[in-house]
N, C-alpha and C. Protein backbone atom coordinates (compact mmCIF):
# COMPACT_ATOMS: atom_id res chain seq x y z
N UNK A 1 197.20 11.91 92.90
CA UNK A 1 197.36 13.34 92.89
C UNK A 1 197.60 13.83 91.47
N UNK A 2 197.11 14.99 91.46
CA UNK A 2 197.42 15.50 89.85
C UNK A 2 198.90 15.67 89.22
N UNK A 3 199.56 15.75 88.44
CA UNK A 3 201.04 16.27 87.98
C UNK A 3 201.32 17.37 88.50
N UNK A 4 200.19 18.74 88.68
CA UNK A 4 200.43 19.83 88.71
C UNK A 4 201.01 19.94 90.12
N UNK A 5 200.43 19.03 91.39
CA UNK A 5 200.63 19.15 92.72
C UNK A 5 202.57 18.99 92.83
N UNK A 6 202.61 17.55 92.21
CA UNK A 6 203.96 17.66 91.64
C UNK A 6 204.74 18.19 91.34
N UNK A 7 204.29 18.62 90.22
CA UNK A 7 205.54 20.11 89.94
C UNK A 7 205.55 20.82 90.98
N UNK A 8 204.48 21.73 91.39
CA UNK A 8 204.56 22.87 92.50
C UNK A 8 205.80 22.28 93.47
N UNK A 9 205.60 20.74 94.15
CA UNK A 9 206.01 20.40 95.40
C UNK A 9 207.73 20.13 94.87
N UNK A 10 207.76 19.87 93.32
CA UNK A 10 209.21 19.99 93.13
C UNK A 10 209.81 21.20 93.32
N UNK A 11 209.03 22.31 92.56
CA UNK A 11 209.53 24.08 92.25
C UNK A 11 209.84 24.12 93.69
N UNK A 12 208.91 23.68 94.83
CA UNK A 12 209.15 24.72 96.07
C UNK A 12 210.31 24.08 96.50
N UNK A 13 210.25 22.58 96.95
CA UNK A 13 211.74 21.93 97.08
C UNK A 13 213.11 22.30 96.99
N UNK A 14 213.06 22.43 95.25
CA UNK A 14 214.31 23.16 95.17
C UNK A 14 214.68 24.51 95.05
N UNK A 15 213.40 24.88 95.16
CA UNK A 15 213.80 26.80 95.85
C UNK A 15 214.10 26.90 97.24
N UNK A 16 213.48 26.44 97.62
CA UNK A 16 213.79 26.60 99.01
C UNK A 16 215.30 26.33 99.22
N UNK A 17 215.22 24.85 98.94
CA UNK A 17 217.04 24.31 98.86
C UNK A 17 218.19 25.34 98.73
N UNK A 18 217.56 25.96 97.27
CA UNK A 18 218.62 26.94 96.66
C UNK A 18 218.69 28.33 97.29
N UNK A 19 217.12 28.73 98.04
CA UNK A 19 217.22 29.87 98.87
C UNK A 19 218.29 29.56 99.57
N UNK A 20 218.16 28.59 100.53
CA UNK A 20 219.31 28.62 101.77
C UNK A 20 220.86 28.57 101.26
N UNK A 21 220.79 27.66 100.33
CA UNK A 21 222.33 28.00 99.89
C UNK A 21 222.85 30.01 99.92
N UNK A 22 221.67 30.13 98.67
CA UNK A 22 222.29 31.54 98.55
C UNK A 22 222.14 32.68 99.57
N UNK A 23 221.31 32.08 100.39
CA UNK A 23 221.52 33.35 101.47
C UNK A 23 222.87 32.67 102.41
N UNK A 24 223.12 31.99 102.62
CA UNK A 24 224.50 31.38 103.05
C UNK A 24 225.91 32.25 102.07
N UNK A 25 225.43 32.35 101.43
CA UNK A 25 226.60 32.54 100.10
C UNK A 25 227.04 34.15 100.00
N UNK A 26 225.19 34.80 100.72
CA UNK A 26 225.19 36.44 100.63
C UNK A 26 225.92 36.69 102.26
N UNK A 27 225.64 35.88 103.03
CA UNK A 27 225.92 36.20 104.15
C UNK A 27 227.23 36.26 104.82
N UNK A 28 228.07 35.29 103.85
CA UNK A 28 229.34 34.99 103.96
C UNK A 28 230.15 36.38 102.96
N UNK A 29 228.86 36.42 101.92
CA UNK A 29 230.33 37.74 100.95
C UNK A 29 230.30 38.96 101.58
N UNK A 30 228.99 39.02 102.52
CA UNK A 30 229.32 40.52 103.02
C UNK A 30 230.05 40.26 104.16
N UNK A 31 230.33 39.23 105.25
CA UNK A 31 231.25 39.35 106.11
C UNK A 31 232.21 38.84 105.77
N UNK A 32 232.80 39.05 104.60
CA UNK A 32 234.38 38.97 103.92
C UNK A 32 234.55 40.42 103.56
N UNK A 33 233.64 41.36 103.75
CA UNK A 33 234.46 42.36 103.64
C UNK A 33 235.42 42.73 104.19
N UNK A 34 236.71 43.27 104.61
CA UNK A 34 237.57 43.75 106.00
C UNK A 34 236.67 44.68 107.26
N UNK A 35 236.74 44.58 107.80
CA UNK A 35 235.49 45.55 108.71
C UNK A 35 236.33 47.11 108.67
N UNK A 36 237.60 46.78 108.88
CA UNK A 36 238.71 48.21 108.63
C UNK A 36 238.11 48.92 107.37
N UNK A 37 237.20 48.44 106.50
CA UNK A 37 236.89 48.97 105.45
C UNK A 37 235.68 49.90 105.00
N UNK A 38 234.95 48.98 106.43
CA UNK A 38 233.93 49.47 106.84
C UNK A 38 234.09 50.97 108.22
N UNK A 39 234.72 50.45 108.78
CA UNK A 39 235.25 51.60 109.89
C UNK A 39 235.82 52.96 109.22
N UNK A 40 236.52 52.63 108.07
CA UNK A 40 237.18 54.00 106.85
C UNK A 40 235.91 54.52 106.49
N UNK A 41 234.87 54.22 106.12
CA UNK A 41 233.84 54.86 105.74
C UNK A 41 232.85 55.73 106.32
N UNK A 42 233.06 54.90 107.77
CA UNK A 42 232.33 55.64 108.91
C UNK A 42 233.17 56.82 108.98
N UNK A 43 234.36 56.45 109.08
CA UNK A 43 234.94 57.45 109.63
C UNK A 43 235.02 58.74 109.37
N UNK A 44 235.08 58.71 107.77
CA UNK A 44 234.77 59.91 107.05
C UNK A 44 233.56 60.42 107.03
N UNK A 45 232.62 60.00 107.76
CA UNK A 45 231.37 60.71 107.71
C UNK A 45 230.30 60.35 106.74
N UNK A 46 230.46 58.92 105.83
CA UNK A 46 230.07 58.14 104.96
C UNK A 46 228.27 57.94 105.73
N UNK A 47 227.43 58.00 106.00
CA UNK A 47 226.29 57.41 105.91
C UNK A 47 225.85 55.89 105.70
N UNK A 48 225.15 55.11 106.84
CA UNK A 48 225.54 53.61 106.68
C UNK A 48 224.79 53.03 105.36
N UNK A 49 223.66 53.63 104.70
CA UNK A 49 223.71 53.32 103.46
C UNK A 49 224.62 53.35 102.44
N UNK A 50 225.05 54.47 102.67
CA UNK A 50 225.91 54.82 101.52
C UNK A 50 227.18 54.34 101.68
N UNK A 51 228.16 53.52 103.13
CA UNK A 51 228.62 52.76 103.69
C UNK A 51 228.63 51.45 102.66
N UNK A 52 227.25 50.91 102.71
CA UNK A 52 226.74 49.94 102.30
C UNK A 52 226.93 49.35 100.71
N UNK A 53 226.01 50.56 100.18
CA UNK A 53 226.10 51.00 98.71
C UNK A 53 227.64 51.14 98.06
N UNK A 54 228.23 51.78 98.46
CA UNK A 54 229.85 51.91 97.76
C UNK A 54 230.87 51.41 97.94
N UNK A 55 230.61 50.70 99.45
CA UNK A 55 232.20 50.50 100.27
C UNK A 55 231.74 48.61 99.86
N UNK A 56 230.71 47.89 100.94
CA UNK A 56 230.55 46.56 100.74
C UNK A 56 230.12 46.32 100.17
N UNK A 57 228.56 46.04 99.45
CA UNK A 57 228.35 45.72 98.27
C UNK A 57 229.45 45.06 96.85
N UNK A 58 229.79 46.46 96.49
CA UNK A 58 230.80 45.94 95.40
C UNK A 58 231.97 44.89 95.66
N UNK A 59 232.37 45.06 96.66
CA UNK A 59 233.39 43.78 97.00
C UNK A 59 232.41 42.58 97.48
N UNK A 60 231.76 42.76 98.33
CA UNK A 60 230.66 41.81 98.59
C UNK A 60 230.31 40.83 97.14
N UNK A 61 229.90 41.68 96.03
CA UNK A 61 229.60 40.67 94.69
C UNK A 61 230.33 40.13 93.79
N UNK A 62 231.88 40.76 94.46
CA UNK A 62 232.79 40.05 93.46
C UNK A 62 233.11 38.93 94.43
N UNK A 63 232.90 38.29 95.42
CA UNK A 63 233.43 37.51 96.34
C UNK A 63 232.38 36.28 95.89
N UNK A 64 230.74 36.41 95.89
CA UNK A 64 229.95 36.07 95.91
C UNK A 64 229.52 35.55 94.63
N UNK A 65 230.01 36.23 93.25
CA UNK A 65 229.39 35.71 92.02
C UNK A 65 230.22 34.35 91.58
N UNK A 66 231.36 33.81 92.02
CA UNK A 66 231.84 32.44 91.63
C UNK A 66 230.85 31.12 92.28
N UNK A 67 229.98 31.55 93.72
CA UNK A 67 229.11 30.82 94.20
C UNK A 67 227.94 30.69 93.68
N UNK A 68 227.21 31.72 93.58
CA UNK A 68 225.81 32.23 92.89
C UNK A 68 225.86 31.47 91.26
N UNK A 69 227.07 31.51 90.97
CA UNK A 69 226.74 30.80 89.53
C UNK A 69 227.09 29.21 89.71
N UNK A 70 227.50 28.86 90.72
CA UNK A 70 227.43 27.22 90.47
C UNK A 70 226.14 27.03 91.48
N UNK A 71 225.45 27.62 92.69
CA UNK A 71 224.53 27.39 92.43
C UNK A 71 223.47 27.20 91.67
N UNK A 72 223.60 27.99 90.60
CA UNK A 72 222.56 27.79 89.65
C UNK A 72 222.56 26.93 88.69
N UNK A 73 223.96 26.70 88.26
CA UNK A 73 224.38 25.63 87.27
C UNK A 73 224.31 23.93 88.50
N UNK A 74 224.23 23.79 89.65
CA UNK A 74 223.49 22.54 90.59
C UNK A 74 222.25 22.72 90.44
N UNK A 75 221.42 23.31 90.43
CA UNK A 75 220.04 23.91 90.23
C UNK A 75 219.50 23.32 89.25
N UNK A 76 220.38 23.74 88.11
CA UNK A 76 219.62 23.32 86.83
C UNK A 76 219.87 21.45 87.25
N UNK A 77 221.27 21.66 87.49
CA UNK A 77 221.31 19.70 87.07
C UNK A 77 220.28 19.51 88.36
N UNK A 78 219.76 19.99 89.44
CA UNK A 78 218.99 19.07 90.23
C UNK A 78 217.86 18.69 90.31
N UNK A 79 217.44 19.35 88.91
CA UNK A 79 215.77 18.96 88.41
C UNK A 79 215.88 17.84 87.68
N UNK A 80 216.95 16.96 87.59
CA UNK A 80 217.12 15.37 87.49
C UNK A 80 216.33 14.72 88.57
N UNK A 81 217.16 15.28 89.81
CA UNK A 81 216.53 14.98 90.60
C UNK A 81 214.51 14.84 90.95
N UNK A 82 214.31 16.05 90.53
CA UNK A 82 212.77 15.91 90.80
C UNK A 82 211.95 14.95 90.15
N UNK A 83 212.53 14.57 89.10
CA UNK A 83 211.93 12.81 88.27
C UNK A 83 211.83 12.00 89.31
N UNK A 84 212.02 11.91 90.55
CA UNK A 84 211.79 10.74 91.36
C UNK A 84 210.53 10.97 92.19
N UNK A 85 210.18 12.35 92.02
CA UNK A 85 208.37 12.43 92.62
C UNK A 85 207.49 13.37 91.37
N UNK A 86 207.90 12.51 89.96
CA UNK A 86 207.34 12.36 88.90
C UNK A 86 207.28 13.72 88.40
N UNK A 87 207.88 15.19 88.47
CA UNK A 87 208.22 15.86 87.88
C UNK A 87 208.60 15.59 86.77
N UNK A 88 208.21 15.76 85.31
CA UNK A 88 208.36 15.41 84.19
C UNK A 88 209.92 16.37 83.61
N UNK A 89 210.81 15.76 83.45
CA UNK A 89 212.20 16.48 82.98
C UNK A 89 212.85 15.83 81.97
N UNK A 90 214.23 16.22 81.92
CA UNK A 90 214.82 15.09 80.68
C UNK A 90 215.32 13.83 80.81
N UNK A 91 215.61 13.67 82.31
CA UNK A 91 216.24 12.55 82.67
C UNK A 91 214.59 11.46 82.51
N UNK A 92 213.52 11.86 83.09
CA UNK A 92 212.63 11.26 83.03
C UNK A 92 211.82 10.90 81.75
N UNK A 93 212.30 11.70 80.72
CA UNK A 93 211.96 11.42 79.18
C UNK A 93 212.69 10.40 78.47
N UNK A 94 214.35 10.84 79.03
CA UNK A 94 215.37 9.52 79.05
C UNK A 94 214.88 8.37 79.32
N UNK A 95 214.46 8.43 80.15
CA UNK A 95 214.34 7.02 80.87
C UNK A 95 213.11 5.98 80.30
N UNK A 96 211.90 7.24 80.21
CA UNK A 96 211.21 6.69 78.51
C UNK A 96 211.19 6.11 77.83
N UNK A 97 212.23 7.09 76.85
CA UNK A 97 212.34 6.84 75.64
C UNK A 97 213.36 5.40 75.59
N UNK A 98 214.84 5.48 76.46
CA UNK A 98 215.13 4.26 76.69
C UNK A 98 214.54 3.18 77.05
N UNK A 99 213.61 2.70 78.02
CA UNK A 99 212.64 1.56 77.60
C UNK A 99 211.86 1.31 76.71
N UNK A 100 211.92 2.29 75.76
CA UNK A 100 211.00 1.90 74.11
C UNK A 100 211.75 1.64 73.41
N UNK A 101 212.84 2.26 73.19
CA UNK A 101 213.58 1.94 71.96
C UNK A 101 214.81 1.30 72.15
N UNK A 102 215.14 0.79 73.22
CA UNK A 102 216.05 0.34 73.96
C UNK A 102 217.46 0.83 73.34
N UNK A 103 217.97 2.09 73.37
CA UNK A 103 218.84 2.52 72.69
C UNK A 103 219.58 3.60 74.06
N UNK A 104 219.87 2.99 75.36
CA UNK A 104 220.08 3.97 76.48
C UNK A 104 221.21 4.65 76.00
N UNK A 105 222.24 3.77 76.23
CA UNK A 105 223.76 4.37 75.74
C UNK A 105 223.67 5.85 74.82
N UNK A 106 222.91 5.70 74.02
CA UNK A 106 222.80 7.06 72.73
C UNK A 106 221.68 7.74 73.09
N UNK A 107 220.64 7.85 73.87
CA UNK A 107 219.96 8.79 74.36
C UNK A 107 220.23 9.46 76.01
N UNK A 108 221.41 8.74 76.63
CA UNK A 108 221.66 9.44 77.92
C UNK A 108 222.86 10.10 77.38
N UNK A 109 223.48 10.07 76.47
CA UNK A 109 224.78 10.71 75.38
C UNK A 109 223.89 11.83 75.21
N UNK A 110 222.77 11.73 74.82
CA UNK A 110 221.93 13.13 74.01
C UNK A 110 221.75 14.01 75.53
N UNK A 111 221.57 12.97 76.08
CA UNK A 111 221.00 13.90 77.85
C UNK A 111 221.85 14.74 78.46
N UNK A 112 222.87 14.32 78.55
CA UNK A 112 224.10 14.68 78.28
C UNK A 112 224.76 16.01 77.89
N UNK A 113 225.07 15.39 76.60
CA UNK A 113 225.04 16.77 75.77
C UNK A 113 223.71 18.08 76.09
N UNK A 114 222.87 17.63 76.00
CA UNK A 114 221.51 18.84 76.57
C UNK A 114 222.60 19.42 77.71
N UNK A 115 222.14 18.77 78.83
CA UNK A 115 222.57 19.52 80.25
C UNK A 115 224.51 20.39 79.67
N UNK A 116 225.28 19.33 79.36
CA UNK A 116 226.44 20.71 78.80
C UNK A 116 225.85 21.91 78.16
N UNK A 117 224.67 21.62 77.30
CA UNK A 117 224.86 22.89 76.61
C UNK A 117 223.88 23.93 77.30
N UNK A 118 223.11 23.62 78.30
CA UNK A 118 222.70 24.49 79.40
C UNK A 118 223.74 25.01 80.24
N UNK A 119 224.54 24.18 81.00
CA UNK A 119 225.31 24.15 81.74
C UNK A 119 226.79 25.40 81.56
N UNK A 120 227.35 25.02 80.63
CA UNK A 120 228.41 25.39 80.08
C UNK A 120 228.29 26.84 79.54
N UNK A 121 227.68 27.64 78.77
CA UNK A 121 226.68 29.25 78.78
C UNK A 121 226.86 29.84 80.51
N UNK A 122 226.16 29.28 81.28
CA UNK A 122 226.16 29.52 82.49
C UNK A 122 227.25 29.78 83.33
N UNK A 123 228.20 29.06 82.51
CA UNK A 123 229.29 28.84 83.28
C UNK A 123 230.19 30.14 82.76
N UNK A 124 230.02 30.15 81.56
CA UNK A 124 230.75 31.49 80.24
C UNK A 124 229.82 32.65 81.26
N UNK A 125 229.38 32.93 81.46
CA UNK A 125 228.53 33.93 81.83
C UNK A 125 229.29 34.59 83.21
N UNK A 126 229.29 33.48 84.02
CA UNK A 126 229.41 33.55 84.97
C UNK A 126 230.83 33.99 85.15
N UNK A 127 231.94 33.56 84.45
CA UNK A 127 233.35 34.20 84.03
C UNK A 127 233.16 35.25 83.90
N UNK A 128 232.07 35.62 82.74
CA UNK A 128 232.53 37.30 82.20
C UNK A 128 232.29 38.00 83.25
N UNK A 129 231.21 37.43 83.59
CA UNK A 129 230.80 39.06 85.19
C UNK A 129 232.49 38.79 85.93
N UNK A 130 232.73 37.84 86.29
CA UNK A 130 234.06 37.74 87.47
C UNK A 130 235.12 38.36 86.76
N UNK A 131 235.30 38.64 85.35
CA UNK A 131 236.28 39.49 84.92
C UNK A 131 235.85 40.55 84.77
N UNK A 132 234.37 41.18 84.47
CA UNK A 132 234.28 42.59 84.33
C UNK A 132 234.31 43.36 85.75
N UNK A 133 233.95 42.51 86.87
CA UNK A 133 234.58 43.02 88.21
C UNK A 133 235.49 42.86 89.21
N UNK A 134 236.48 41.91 88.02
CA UNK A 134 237.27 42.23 88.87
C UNK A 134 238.00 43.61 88.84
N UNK A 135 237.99 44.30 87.42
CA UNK A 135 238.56 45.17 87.62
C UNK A 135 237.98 47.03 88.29
């Protein structure tokens, strides 16, 4: 089979994967809203969009963005994973370059370091939104 079939069958793999997580993740932050919170809105004559829009939502994404970002930061590390149906990545360049130059110890150190410094941004990121809403 070509590489390209490969990649595709990795991309869809772990989208899919990561779809279900995050609709798990959306589905859970909007029924953490209080429903009392939801019933205050009706009550006043609120409109269920606009219900939606002002009342859940915003609590909905502050509940939801500590998940959404370690999904994505598993995400990234799980395209390690796709090196095992020859998706070309770093672990699989690792693994390479370590049987040529036989130097593993100091190139899975470099691999390493890569994925922190993807990883770790993501993670900073993912703080600032959870402090700019929390308030």
């Amino acid at each position: 089979m070509p590489q390209c079939e490969f990649d595709q069958a990795a991309m869809i793999g772990l989208g899919l994967n990561a779809a279900a997580y995050l609709s798990e993740i959306y589905r859970s932050g909007l029924e953490a809203v209080p429903k009392g919170q939801v019933e205050a809105a009706k009550a006043i004559g609120m409109p269920h969009l606009k219900v939606l829009r002002w009342v859940v939502l915003p609590q909905a994404i502050r509940i939801v963005l500590a998940p959404i970002g370690s999904v994505a930061i598993s995400l990234l590390k799980d395209t390690s994973v796709a090196s095992l149906i020859a998706a070309p990545d770093l672990m699989l360049r690792a693994q390479d370059l370590s049987s040529v130059y036989f130097m593993p110890l100091e190139i899975y150190i470099l691999v390493g370091a890569i994925y922190f410094a993807l990883c770790y941004p993501l993670s900073l990121g993912v703080r600032l939104l959870e402090r700019k809403t929390r308030h």
